[in-house]
PDB file of N, CA and C in Angstrom:
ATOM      1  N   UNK A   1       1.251 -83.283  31.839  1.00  0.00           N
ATOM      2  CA  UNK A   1      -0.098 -82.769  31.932  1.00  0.00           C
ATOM      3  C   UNK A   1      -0.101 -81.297  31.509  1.00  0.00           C
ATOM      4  N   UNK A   2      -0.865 -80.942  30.264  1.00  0.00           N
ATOM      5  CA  UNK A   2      -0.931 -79.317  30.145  1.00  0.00           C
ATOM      6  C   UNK A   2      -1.833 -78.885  30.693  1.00  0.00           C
ATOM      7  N   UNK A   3      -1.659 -77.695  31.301  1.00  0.00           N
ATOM      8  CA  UNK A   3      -2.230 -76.979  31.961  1.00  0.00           C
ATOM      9  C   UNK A   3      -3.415 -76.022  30.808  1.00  0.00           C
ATOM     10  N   UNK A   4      -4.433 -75.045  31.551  1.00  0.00           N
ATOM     11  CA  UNK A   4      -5.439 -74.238  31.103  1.00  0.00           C
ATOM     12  C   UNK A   4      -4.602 -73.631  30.137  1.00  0.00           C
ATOM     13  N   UNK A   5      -3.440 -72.442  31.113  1.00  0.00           N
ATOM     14  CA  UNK A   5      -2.941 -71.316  30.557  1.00  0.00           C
ATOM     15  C   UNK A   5      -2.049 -71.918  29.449  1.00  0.00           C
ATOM     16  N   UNK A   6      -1.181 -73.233  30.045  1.00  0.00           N
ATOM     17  CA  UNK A   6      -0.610 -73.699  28.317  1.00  0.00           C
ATOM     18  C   UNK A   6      -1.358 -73.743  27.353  1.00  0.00           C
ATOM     19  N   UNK A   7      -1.844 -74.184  27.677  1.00  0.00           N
ATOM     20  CA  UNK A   7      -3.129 -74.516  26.130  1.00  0.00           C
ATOM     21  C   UNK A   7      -3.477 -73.054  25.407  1.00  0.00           C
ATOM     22  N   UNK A   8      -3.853 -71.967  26.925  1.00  0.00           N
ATOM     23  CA  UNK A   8      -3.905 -70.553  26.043  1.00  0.00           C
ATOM     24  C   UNK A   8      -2.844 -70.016  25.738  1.00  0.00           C
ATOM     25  N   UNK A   9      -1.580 -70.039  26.124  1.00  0.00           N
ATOM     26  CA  UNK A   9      -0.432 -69.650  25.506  1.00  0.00           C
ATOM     27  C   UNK A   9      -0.351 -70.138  23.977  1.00  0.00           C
ATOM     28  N   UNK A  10      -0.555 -71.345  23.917  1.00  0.00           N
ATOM     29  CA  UNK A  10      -0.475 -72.029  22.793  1.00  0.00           C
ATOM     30  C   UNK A  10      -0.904 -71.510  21.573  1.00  0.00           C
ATOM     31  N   UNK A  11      -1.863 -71.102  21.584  1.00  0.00           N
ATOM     32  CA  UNK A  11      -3.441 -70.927  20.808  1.00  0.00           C
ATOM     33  C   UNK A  11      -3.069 -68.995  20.135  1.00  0.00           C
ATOM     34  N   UNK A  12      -1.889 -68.452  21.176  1.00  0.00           N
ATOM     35  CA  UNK A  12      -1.758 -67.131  20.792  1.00  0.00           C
ATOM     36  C   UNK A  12      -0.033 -67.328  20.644  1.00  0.00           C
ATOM     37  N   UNK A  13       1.429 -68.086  20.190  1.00  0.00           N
ATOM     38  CA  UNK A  13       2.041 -68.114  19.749  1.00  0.00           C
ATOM     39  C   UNK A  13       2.219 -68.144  18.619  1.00  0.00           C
ATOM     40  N   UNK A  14       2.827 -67.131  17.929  1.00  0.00           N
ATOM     41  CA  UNK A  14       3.274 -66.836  16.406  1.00  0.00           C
ATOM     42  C   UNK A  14       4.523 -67.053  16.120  1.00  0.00           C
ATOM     43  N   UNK A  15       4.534 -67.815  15.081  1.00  0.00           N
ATOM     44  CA  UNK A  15       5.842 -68.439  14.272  1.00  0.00           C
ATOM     45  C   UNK A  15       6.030 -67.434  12.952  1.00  0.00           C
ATOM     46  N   UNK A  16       7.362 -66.572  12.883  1.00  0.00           N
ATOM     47  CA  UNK A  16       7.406 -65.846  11.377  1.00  0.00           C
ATOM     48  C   UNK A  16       7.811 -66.892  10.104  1.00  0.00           C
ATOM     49  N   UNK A  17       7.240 -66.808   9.559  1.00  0.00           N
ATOM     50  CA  UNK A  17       7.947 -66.937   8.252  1.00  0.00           C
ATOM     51  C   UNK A  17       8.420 -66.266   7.502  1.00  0.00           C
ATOM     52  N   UNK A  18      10.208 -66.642   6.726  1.00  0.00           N
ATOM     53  CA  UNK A  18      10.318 -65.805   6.154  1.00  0.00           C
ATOM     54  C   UNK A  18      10.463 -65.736   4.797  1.00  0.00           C
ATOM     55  N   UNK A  19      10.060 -64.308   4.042  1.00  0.00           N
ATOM     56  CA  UNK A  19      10.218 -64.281   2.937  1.00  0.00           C
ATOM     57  C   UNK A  19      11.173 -63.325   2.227  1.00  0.00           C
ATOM     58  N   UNK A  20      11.707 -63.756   1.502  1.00  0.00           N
ATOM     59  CA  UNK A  20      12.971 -62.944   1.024  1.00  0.00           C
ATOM     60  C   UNK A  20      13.441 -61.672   1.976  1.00  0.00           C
ATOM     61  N   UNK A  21      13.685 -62.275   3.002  1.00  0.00           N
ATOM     62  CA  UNK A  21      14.579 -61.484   3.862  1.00  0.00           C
ATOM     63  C   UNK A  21      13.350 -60.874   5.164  1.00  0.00           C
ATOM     64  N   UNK A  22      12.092 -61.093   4.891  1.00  0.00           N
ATOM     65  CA  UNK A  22      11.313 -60.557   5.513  1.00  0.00           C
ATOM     66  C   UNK A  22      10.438 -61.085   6.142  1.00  0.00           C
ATOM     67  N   UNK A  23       9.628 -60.910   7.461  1.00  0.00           N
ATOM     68  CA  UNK A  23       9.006 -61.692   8.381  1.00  0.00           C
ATOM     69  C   UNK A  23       7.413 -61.526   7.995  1.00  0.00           C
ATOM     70  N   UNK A  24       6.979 -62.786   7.949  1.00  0.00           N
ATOM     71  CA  UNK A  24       5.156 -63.143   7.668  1.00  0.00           C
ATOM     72  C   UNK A  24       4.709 -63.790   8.796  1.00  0.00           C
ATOM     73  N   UNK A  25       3.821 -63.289   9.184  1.00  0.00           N
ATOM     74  CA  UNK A  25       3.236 -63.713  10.392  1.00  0.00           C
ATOM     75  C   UNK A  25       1.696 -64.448   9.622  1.00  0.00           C
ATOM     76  N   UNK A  26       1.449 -65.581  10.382  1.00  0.00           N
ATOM     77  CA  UNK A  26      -0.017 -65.902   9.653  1.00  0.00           C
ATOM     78  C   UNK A  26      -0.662 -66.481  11.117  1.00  0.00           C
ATOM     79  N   UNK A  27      -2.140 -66.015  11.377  1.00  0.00           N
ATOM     80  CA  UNK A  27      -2.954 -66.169  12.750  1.00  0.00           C
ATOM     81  C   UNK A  27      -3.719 -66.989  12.165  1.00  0.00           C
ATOM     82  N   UNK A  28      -3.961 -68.087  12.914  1.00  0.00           N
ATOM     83  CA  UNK A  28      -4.733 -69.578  12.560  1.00  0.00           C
ATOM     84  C   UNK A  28      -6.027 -69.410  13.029  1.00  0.00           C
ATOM     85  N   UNK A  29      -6.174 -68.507  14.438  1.00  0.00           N
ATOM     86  CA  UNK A  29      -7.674 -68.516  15.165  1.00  0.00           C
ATOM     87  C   UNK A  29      -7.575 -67.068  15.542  1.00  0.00           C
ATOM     88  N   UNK A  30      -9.039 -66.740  15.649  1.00  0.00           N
ATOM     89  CA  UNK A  30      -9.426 -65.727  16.414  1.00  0.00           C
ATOM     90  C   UNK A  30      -8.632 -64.273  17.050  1.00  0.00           C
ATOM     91  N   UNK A  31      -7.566 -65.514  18.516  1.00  0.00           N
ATOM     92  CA  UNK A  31      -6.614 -64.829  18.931  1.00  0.00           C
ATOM     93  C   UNK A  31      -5.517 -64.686  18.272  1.00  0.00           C
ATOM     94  N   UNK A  32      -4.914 -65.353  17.503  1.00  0.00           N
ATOM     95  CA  UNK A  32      -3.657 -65.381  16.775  1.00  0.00           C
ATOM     96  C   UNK A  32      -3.951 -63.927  15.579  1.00  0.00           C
ATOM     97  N   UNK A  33      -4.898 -63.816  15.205  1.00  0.00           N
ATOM     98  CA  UNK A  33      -5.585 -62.507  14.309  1.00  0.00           C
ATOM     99  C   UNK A  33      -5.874 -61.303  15.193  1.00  0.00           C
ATOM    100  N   UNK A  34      -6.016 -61.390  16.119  1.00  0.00           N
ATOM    101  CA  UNK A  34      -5.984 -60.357  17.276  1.00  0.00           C
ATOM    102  C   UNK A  34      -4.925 -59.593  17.588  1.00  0.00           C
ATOM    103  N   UNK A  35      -4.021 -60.922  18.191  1.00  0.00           N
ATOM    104  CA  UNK A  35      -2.446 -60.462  18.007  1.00  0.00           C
ATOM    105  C   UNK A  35      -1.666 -59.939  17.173  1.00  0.00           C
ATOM    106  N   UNK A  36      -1.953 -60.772  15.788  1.00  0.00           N
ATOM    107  CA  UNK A  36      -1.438 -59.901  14.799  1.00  0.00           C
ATOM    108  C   UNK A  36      -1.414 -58.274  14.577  1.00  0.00           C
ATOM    109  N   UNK A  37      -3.015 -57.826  14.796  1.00  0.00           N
ATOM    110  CA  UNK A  37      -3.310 -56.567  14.228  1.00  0.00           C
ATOM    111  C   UNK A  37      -3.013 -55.751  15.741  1.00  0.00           C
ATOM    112  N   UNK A  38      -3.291 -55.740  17.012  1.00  0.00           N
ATOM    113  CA  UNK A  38      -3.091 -55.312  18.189  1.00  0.00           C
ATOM    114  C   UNK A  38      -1.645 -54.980  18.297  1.00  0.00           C
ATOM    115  N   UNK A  39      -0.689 -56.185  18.833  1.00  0.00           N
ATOM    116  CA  UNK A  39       0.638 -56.323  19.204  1.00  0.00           C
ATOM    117  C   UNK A  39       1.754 -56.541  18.003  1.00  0.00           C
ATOM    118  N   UNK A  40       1.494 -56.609  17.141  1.00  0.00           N
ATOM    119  CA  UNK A  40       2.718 -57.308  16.314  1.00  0.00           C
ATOM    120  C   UNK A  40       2.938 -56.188  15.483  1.00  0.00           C
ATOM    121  N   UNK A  41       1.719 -55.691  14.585  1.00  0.00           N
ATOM    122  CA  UNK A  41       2.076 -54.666  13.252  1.00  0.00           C
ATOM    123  C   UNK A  41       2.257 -53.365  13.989  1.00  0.00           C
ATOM    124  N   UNK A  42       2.908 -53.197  13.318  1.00  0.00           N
ATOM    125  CA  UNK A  42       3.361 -51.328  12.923  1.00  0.00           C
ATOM    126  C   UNK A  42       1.990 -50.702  11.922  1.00  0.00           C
ATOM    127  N   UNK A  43       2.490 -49.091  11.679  1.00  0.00           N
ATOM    128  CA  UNK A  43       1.720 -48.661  10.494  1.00  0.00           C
ATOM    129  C   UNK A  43       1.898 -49.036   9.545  1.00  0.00           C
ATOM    130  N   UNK A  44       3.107 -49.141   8.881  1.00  0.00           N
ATOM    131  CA  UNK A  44       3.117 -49.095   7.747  1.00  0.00           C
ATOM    132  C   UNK A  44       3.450 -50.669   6.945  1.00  0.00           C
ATOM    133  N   UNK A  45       3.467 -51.585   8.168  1.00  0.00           N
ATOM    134  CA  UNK A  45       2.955 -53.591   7.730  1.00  0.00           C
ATOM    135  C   UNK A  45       2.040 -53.303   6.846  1.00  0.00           C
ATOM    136  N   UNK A  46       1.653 -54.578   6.171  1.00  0.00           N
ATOM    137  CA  UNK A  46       0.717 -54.445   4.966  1.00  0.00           C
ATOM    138  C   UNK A  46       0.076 -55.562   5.839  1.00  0.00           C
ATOM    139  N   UNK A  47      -1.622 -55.904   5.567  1.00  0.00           N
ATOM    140  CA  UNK A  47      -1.959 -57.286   5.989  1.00  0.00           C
ATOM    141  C   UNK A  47      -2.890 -57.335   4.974  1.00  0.00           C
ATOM    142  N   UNK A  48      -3.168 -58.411   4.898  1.00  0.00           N
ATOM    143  CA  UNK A  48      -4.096 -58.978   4.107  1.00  0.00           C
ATOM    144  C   UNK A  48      -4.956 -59.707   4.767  1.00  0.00           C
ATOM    145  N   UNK A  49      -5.965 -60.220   3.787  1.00  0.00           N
ATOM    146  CA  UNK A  49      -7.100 -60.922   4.283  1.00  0.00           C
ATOM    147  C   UNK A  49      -8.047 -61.346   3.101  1.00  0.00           C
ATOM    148  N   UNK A  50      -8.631 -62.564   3.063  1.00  0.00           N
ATOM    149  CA  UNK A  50      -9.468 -62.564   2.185  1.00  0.00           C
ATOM    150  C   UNK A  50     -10.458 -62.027   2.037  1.00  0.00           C
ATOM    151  N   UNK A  51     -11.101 -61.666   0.994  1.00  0.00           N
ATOM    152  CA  UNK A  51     -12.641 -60.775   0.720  1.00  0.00           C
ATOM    153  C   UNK A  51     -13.684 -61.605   0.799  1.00  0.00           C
ATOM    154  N   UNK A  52     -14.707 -61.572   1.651  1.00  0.00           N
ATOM    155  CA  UNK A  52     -16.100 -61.775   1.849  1.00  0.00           C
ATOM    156  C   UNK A  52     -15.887 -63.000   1.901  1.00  0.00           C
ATOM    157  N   UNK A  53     -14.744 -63.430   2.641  1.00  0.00           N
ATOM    158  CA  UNK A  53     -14.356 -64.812   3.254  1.00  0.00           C
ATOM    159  C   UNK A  53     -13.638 -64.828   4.501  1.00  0.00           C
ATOM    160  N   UNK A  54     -14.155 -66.272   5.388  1.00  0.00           N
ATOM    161  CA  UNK A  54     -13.328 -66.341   6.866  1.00  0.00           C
ATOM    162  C   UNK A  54     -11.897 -66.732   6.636  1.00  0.00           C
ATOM    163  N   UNK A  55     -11.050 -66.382   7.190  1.00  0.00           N
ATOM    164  CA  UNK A  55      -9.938 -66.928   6.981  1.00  0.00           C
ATOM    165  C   UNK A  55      -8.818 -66.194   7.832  1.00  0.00           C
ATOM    166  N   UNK A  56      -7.538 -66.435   7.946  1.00  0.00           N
ATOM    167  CA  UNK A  56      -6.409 -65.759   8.593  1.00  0.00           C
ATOM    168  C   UNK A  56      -5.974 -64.508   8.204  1.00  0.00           C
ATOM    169  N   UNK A  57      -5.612 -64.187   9.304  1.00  0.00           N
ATOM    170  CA  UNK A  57      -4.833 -62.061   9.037  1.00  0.00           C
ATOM    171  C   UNK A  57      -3.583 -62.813   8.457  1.00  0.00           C
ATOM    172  N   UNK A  58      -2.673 -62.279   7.601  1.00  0.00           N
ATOM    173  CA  UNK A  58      -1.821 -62.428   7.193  1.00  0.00           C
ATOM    174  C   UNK A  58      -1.114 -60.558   7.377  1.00  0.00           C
ATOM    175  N   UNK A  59       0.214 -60.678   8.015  1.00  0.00           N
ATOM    176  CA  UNK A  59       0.922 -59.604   8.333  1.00  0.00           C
ATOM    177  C   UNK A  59       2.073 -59.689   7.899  1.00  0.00           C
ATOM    178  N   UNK A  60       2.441 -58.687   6.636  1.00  0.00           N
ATOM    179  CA  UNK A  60       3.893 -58.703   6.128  1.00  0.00           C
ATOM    180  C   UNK A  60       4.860 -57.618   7.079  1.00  0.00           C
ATOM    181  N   UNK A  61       6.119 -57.805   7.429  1.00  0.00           N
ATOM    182  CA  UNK A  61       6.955 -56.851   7.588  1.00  0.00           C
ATOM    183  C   UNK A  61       7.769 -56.550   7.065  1.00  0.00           C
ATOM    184  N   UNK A  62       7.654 -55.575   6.377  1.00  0.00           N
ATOM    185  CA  UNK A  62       8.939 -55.381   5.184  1.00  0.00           C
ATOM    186  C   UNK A  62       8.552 -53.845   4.571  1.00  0.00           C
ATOM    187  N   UNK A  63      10.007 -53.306   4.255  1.00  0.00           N
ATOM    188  CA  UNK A  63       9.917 -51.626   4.173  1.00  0.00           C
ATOM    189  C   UNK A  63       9.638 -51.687   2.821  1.00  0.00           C
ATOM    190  N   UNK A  64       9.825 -52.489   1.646  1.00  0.00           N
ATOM    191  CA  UNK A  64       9.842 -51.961   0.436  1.00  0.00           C
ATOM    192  C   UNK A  64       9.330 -53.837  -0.651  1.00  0.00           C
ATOM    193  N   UNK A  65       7.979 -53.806   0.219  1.00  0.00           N
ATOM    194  CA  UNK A  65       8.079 -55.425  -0.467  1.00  0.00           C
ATOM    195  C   UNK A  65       7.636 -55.062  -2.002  1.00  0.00           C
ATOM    196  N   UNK A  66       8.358 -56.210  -2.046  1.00  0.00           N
ATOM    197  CA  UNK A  66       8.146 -56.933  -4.050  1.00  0.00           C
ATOM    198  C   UNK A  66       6.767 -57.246  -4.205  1.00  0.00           C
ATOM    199  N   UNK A  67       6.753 -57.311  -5.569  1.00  0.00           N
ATOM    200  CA  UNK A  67       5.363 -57.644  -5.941  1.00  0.00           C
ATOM    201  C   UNK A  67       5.042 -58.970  -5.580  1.00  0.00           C
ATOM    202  N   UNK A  68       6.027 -59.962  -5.372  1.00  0.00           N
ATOM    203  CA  UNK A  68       5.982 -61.457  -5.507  1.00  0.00           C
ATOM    204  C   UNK A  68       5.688 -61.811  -4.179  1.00  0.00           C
ATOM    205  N   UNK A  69       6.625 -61.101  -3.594  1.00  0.00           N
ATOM    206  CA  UNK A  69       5.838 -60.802  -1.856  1.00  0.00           C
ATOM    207  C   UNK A  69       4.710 -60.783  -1.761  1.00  0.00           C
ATOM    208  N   UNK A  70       4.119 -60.144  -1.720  1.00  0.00           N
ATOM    209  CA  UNK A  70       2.754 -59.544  -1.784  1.00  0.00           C
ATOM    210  C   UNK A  70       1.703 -60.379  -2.450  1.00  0.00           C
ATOM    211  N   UNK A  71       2.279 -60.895  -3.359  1.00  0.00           N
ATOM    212  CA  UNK A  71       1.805 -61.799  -4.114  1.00  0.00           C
ATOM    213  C   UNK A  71       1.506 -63.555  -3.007  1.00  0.00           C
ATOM    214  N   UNK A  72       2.990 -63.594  -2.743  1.00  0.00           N
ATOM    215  CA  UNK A  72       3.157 -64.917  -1.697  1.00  0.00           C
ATOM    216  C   UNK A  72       1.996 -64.709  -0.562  1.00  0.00           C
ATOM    217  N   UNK A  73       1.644 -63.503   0.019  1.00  0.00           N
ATOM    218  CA  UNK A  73       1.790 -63.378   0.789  1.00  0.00           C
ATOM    219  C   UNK A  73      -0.113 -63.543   0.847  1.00  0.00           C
ATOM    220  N   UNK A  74      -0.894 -63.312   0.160  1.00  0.00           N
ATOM    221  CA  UNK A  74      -2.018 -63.799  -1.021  1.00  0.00           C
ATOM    222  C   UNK A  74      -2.488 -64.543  -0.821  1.00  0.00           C
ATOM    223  N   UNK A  75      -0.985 -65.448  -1.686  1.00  0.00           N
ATOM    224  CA  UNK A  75      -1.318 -66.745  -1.239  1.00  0.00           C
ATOM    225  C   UNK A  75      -1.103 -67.462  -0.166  1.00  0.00           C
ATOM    226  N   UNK A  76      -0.696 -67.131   0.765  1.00  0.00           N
ATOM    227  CA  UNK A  76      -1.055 -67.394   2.212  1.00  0.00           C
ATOM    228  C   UNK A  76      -2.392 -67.366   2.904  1.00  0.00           C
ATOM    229  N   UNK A  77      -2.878 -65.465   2.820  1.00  0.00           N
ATOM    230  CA  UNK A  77      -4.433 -65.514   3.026  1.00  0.00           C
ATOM    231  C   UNK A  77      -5.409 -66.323   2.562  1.00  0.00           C
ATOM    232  N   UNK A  78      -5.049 -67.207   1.144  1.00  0.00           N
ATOM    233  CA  UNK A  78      -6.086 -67.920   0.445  1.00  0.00           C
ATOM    234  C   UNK A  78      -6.259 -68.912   0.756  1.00  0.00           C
ATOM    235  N   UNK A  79      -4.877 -69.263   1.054  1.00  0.00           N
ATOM    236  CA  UNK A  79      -4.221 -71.034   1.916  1.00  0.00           C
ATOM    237  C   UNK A  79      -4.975 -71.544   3.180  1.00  0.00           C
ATOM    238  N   UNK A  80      -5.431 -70.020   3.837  1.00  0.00           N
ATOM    239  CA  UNK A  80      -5.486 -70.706   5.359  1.00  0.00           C
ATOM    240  C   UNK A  80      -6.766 -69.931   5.575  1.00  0.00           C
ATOM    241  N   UNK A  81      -7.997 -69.454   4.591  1.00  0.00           N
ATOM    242  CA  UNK A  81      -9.528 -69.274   4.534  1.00  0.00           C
ATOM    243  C   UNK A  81     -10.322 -70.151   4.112  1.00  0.00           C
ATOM    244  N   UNK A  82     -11.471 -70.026   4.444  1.00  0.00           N
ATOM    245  CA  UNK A  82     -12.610 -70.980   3.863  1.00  0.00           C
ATOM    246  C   UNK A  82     -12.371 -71.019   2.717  1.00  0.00           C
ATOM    247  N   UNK A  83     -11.974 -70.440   1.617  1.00  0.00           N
ATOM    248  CA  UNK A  83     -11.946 -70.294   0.441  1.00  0.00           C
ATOM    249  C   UNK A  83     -10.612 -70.845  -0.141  1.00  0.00           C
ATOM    250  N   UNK A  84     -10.096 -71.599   0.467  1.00  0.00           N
ATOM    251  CA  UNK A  84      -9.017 -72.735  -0.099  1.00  0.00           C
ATOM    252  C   UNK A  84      -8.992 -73.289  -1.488  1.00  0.00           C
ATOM    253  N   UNK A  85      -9.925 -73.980  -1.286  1.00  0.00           N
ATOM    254  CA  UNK A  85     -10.015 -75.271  -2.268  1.00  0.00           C
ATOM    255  C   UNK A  85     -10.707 -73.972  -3.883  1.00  0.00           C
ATOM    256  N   UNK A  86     -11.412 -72.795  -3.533  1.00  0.00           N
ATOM    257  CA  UNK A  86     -11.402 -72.531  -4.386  1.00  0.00           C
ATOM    258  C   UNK A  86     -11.128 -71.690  -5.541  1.00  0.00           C
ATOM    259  N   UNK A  87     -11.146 -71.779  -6.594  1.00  0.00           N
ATOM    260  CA  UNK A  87     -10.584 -71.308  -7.896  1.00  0.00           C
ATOM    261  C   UNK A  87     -10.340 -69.892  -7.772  1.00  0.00           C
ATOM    262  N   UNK A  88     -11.270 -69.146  -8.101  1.00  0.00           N
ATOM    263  CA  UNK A  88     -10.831 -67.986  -7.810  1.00  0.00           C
ATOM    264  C   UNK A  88     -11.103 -67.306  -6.122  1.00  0.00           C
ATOM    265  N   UNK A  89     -10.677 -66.588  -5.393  1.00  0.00           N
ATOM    266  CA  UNK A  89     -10.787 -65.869  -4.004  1.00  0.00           C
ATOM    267  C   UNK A  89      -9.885 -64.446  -4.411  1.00  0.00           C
ATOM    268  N   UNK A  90     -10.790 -63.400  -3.657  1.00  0.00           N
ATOM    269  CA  UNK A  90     -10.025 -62.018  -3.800  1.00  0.00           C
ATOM    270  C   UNK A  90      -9.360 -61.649  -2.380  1.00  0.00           C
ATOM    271  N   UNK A  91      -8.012 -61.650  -2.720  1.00  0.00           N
ATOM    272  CA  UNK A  91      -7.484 -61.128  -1.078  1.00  0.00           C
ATOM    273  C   UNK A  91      -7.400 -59.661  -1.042  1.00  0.00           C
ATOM    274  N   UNK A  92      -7.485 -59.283  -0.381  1.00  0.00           N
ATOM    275  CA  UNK A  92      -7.702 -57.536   0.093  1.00  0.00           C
ATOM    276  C   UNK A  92      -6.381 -57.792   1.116  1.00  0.00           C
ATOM    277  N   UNK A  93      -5.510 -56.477   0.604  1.00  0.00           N
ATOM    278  CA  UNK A  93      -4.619 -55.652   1.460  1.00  0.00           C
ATOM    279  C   UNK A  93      -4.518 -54.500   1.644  1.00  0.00           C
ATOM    280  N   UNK A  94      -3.783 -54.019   3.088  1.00  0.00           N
ATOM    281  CA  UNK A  94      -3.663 -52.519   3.296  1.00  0.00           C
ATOM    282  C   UNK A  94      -3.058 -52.153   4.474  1.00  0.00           C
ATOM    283  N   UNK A  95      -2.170 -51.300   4.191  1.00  0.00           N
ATOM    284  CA  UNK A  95      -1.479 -51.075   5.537  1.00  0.00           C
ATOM    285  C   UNK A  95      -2.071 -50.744   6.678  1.00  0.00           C
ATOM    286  N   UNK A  96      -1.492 -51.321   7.576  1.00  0.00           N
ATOM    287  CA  UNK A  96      -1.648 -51.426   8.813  1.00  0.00           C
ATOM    288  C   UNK A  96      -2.063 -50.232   9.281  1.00  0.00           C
ATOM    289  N   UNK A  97      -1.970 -49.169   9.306  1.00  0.00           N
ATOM    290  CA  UNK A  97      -2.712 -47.889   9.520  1.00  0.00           C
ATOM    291  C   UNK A  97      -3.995 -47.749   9.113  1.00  0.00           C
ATOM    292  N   UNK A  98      -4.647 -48.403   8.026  1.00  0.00           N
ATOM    293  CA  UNK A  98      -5.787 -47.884   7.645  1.00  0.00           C
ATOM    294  C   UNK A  98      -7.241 -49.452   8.587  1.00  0.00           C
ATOM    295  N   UNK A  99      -6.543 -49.872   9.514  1.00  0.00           N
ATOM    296  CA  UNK A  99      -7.154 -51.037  10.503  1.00  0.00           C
ATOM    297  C   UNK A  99      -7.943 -50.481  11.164  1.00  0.00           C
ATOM    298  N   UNK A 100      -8.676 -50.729  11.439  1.00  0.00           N
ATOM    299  CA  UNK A 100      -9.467 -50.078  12.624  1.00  0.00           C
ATOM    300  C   UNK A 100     -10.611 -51.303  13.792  1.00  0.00           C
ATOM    301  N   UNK A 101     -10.122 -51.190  14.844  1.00  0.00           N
ATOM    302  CA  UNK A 101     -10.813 -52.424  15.353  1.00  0.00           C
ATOM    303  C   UNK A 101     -11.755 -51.653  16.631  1.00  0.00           C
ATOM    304  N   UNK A 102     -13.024 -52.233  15.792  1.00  0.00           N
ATOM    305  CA  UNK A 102     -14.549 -51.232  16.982  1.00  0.00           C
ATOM    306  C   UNK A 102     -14.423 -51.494  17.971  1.00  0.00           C
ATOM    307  N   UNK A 103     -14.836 -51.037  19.140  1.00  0.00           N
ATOM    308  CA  UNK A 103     -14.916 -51.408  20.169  1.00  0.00           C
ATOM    309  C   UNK A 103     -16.075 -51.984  20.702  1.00  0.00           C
ATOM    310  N   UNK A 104     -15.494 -52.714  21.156  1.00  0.00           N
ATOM    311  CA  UNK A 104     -16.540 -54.483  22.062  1.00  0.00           C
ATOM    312  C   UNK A 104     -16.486 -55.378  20.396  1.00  0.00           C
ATOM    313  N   UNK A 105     -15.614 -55.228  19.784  1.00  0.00           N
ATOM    314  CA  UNK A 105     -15.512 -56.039  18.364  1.00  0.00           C
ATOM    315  C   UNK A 105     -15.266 -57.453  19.110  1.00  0.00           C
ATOM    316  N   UNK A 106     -15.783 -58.819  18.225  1.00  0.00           N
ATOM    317  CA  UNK A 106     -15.455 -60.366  18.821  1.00  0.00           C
ATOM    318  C   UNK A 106     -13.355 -59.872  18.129  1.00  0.00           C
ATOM    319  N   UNK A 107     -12.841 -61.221  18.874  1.00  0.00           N
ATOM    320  CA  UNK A 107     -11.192 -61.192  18.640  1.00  0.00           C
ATOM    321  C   UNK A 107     -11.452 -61.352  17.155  1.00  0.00           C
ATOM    322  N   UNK A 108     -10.615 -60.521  16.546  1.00  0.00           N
ATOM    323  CA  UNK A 108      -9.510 -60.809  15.181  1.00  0.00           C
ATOM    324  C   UNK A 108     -10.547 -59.738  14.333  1.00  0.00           C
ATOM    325  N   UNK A 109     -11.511 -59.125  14.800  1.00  0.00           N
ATOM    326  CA  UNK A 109     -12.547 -58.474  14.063  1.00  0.00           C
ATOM    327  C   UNK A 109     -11.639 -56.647  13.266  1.00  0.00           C
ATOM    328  N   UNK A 110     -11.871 -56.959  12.537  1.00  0.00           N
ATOM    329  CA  UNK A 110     -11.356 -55.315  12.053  1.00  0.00           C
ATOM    330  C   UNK A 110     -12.446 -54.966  11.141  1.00  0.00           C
ATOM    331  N   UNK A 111     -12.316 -53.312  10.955  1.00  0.00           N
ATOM    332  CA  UNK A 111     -12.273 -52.782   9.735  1.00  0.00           C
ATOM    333  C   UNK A 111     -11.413 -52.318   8.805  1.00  0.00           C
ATOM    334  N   UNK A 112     -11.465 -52.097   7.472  1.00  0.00           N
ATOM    335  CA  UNK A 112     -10.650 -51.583   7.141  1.00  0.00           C
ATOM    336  C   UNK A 112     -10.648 -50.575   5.967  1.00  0.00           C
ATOM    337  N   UNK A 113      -9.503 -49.715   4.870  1.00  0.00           N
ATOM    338  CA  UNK A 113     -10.319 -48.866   3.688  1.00  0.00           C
ATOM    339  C   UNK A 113      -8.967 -48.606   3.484  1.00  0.00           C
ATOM    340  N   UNK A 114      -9.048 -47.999   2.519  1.00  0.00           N
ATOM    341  CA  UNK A 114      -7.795 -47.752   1.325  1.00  0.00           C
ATOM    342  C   UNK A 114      -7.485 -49.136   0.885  1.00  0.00           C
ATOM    343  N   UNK A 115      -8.244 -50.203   0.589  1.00  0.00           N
ATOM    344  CA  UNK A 115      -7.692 -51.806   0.566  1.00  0.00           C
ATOM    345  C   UNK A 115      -7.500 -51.747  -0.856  1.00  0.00           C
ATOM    346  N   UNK A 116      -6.418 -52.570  -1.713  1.00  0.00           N
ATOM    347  CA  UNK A 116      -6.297 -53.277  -3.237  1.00  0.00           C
ATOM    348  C   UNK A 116      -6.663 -54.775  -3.392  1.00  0.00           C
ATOM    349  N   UNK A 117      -6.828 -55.251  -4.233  1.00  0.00           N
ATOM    350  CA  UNK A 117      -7.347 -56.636  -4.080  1.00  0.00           C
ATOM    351  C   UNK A 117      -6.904 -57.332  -5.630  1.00  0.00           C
ATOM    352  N   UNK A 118      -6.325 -58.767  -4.589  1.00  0.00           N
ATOM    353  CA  UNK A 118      -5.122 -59.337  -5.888  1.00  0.00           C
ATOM    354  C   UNK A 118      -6.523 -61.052  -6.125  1.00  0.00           C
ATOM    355  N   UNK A 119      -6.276 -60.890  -7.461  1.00  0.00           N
ATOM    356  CA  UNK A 119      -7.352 -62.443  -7.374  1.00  0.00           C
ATOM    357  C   UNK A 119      -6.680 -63.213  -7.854  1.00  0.00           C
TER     358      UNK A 119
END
């Protein structure tokens, strides 16, 4: 029988993936995007996100990522937004320093600036 709090434990556990030597975090809901940007990143993580689409924080950790990284990492944000299935989507990244989350914001809500955007 699972319990309440299992179920909320559940719902906020992060699995890394890794990429060439380096850890990707990807948040499926709300809280898992919360966590990401709150507890997990540093300043100088990169995250991404899709542009003027719902979809997952994607959080790289890595001191000196590759372009292909970054690239993968893209395509992750694109993988797991409303904007899946289509053709073109612009993901926006930017280090983790330039985040900013308002206060009384709903979970996983940010702002952000200094962003680049890979299509």
């Amino acid at each position: 029988m699972t319990t309440y709090f299992q179920k909320k434990l559940e719902k906020t556990i992060l699995e890394p993936i890794e990429i060439e030597g380096c850890k990707v975090y990807v948040g499926k809901n709300n809280r898992q995007n919360d966590l990401i940007v709150s507890k997990l990143s540093r300043d100088e993580d990169l995250w991404f996100h899709t542009k003027d689409c719902a979809g997952s924080h994607v959080l790289l950790k890595c001191e000196n990522p590759s372009d292909n990284m970054i690239l993968e990492c893209a395509k992750l944000a694109k993988k797991y937004s409303k904007g899946s299935l289509s053709s073109k989507v612009g993901v926006i990244y930017t280090k983790r320093k330039y985040l900013k989350k308002p206060p009384k914001a709903n979970l996983g809500y940010v702002t952000y600036k200094n962003e680049r955007e890979i299509i």
